[in-house]
N, C-alpha and C. Protein backbone atom coordinates (compact mmCIF):
# COMPACT_ATOMS: atom_id res chain seq x y z
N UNK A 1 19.06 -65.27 16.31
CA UNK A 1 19.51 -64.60 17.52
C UNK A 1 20.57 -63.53 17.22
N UNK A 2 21.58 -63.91 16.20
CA UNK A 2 22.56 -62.62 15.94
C UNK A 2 21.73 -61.71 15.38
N UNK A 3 21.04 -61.57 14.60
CA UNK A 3 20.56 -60.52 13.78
C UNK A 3 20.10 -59.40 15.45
N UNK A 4 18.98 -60.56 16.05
CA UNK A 4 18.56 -59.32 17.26
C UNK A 4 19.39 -58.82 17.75
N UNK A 5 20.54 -59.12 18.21
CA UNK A 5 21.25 -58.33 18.44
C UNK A 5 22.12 -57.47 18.27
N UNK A 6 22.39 -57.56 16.45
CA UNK A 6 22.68 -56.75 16.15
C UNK A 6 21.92 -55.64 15.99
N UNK A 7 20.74 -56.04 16.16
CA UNK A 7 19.75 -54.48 15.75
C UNK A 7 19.69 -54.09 16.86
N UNK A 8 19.64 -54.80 18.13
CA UNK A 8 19.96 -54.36 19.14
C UNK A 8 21.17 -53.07 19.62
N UNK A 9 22.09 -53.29 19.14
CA UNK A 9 23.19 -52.93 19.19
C UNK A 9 23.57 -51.51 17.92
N UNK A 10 22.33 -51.59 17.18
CA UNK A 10 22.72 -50.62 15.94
C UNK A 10 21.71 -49.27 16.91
N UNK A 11 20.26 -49.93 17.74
CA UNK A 11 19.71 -49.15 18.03
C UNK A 11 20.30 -48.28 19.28
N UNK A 12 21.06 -48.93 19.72
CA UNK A 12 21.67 -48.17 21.03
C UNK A 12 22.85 -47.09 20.62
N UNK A 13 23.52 -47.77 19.51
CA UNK A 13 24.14 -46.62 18.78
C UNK A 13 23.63 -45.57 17.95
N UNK A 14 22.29 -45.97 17.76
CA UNK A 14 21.86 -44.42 17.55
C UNK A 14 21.48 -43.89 18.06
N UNK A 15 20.91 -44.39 19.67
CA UNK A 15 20.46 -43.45 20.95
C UNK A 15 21.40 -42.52 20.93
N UNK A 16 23.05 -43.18 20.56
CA UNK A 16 23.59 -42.43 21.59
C UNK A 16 23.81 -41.56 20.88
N UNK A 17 24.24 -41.50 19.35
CA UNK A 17 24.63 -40.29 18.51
C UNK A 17 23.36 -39.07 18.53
N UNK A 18 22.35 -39.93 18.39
CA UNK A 18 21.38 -38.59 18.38
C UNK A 18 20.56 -38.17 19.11
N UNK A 19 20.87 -38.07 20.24
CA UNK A 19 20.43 -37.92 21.83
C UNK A 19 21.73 -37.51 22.78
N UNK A 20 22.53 -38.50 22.84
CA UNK A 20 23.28 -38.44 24.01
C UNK A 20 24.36 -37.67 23.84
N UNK A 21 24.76 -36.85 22.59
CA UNK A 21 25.64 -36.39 21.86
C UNK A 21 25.53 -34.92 21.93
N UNK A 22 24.60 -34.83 21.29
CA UNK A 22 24.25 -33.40 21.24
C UNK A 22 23.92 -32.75 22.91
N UNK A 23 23.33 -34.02 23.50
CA UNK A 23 23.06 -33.11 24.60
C UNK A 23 24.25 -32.99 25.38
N UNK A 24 25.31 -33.75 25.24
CA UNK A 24 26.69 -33.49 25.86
C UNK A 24 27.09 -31.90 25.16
N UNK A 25 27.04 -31.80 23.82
CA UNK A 25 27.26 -30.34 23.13
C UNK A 25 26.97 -29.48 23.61
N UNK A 26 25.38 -29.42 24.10
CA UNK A 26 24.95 -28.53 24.80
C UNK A 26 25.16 -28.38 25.98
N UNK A 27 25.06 -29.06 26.90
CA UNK A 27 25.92 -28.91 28.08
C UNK A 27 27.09 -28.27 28.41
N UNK A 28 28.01 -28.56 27.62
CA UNK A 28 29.46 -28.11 27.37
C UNK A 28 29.29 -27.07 27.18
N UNK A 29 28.79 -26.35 26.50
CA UNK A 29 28.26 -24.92 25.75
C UNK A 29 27.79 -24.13 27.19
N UNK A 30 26.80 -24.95 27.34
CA UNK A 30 26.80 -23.92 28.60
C UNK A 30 27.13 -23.53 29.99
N UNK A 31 27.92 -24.68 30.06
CA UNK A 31 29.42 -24.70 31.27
C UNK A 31 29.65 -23.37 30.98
N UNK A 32 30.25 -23.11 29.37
CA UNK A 32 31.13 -22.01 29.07
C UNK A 32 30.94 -20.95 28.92
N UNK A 33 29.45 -20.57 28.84
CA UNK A 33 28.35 -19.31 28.82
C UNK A 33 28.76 -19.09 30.17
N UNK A 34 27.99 -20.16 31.47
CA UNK A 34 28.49 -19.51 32.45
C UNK A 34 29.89 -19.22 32.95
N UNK A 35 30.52 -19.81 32.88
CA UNK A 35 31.80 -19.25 33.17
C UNK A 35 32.54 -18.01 32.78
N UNK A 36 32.10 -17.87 31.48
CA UNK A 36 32.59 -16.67 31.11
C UNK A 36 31.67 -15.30 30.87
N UNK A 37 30.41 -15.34 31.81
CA UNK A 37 29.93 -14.48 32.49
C UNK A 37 30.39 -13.41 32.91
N UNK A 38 30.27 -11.67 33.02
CA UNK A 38 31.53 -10.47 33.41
C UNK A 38 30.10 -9.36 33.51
N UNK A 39 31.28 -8.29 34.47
CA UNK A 39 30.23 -7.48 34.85
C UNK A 39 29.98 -6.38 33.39
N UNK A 40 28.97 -6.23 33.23
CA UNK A 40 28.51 -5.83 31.72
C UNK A 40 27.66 -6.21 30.89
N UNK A 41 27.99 -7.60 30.84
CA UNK A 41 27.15 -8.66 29.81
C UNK A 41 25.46 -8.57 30.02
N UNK A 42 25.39 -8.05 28.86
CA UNK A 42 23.34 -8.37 29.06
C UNK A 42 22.67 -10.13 28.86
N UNK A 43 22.21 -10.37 29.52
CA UNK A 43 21.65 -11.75 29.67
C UNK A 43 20.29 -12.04 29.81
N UNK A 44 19.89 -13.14 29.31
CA UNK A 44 18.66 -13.68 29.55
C UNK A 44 18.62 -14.66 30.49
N UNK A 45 17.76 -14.68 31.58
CA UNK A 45 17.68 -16.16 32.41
C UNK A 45 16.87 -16.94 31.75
N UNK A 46 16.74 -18.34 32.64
CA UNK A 46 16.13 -19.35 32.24
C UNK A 46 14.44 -19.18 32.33
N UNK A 47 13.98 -18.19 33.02
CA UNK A 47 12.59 -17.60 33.33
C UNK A 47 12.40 -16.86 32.19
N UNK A 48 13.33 -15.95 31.41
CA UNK A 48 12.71 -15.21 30.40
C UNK A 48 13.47 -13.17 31.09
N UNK A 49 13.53 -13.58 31.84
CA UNK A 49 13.66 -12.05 32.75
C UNK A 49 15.51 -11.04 31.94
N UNK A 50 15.58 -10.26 31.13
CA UNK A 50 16.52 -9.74 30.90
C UNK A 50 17.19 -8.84 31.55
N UNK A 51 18.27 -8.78 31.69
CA UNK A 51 19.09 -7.73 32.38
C UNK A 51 20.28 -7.88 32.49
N UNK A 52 21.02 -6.93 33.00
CA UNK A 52 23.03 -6.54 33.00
C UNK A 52 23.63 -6.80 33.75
N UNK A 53 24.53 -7.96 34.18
CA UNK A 53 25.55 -7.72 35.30
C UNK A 53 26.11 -6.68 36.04
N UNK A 54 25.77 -6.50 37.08
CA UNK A 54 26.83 -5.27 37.77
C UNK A 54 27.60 -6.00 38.79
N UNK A 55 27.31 -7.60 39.27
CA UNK A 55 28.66 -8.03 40.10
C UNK A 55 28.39 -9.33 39.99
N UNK A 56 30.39 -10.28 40.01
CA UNK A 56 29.81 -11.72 39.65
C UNK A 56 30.42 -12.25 41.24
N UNK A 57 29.47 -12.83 41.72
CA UNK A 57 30.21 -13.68 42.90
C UNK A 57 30.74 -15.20 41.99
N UNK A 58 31.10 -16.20 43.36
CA UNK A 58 31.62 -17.49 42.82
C UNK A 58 30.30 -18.47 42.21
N UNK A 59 29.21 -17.85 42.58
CA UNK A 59 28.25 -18.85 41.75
C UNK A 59 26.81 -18.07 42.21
N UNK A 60 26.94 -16.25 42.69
CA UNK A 60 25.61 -15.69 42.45
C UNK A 60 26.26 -14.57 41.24
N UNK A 61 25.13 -14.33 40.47
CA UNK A 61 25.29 -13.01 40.17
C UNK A 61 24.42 -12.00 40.36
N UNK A 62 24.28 -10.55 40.34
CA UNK A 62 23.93 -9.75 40.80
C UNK A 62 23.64 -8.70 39.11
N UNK A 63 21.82 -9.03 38.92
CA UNK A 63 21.70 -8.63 37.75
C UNK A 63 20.91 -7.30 37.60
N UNK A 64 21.03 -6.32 36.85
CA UNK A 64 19.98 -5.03 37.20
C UNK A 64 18.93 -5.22 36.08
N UNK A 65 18.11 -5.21 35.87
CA UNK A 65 16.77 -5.46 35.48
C UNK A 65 16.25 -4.31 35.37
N UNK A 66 16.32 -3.42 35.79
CA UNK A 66 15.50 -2.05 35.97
C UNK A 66 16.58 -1.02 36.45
N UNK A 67 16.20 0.48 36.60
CA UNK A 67 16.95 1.56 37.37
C UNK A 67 17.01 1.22 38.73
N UNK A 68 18.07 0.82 39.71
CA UNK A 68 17.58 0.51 40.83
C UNK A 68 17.45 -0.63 41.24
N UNK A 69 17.06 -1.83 40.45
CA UNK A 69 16.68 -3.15 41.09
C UNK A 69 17.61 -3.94 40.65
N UNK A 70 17.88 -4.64 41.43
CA UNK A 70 19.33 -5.23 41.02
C UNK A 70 18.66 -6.96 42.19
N UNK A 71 18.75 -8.09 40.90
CA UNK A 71 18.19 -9.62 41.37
C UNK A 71 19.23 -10.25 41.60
N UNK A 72 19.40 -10.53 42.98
CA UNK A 72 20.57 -11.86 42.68
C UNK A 72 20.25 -13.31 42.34
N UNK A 73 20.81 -13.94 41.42
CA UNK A 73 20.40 -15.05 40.53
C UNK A 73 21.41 -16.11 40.66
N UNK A 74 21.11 -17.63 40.40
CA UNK A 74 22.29 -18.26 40.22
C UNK A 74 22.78 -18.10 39.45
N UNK A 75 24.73 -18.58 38.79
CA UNK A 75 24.90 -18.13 37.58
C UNK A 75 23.98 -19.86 37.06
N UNK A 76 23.80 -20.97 37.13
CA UNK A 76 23.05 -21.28 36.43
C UNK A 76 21.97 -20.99 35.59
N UNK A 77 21.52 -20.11 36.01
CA UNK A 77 20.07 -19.62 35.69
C UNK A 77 19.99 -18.89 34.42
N UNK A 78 21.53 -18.50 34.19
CA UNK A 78 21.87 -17.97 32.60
C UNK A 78 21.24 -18.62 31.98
N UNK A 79 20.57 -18.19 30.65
CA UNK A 79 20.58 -19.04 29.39
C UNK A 79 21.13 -18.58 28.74
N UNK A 80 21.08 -17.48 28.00
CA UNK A 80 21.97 -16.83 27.06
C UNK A 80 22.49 -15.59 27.41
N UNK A 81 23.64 -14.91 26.46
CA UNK A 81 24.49 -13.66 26.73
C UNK A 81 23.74 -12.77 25.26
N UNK A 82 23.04 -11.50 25.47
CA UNK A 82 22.62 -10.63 24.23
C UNK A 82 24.19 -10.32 23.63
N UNK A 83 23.98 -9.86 22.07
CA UNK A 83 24.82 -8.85 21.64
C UNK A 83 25.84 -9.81 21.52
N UNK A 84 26.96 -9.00 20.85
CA UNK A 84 28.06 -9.44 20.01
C UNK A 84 29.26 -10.56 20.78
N UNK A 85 29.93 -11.12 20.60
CA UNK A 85 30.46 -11.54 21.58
C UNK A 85 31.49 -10.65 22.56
N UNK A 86 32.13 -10.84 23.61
CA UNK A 86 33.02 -9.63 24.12
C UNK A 86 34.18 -9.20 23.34
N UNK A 87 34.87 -9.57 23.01
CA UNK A 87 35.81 -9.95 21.98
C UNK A 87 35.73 -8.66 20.83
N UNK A 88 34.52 -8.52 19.93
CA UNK A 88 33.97 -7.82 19.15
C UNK A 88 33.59 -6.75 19.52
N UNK A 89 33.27 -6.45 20.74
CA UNK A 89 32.71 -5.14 21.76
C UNK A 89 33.65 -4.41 22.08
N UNK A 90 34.80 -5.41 22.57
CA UNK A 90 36.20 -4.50 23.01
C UNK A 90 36.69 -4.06 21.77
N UNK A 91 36.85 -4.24 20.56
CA UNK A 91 37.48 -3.94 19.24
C UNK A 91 36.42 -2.80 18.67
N UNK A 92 34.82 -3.13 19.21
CA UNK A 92 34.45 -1.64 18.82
C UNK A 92 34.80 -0.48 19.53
N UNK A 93 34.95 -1.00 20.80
CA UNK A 93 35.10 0.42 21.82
C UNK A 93 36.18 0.82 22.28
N UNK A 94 37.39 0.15 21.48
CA UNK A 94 38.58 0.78 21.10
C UNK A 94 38.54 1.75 19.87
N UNK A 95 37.65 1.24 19.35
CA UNK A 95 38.06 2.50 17.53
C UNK A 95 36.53 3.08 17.95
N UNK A 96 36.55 3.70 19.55
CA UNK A 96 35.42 4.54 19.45
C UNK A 96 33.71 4.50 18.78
N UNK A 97 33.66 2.87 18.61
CA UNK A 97 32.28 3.10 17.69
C UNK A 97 31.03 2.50 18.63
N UNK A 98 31.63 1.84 19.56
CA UNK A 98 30.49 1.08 20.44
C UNK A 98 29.86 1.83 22.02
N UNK A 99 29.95 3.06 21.57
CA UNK A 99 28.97 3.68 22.59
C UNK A 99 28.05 4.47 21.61
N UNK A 100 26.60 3.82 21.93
CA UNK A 100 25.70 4.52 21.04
C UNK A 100 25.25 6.21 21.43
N UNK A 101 26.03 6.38 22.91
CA UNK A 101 25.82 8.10 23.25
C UNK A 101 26.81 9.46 22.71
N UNK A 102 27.47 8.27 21.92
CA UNK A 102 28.53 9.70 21.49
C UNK A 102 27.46 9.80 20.10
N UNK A 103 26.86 9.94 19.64
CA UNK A 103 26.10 10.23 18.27
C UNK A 103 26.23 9.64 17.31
N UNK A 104 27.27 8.61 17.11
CA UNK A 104 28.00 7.88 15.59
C UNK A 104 26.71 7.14 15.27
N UNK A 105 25.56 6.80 15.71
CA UNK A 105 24.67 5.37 15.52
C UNK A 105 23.54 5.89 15.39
């Protein structure tokens, strides 16, 4: 009877490390994608559909997709942010290098 339960007990601890773990990681991760969402950021939704922030409400955003068409989306619906992080964008487009219309690129 101890043994079962110890295997019992070994198997639930590995549910949890390699399942319940990571998917807490990921979760967390993407609390923080959305939150730190800004008008600018190019994004992918959860559909596949790409496009740019031009306004963030408290939980829509307002994405342009095209010249003109502008989707309002949940911010859930983020999956990912394109391109460098912001951080790296502002440090290019202080030393002038991150607008590809002045000719440098």
């Amino acid at each position: 009877m101890p043994i079962a339960l110890l295997y019992l007990v070994l198997l639930v601890l590995a549910f949890f490390v390699l399942v319940v773990l990571p998917q807490r990681r990921q979760l967390a991760a993407h609390r923080a994608l959305v939150a730190s969402l800004a008008v600018g950021d190019e994004i992918i939704t959860t559909g596949g559909i790409h496009g740019t922030i031009r306004a963030v409400e408290e939980t829509i955003l307002h994405v342009e997709v095209a010249d003109g068409i502008v989707l309002r989306l949940a911010r859930g619906a983020v999956s990912s942010r394109l391109g460098p992080p912001r951080e790296e964008i502002t440090a290019e487009e202080a030393e002038g290098r991150g607008d590809p219309a002045d000719g440098a690129g």
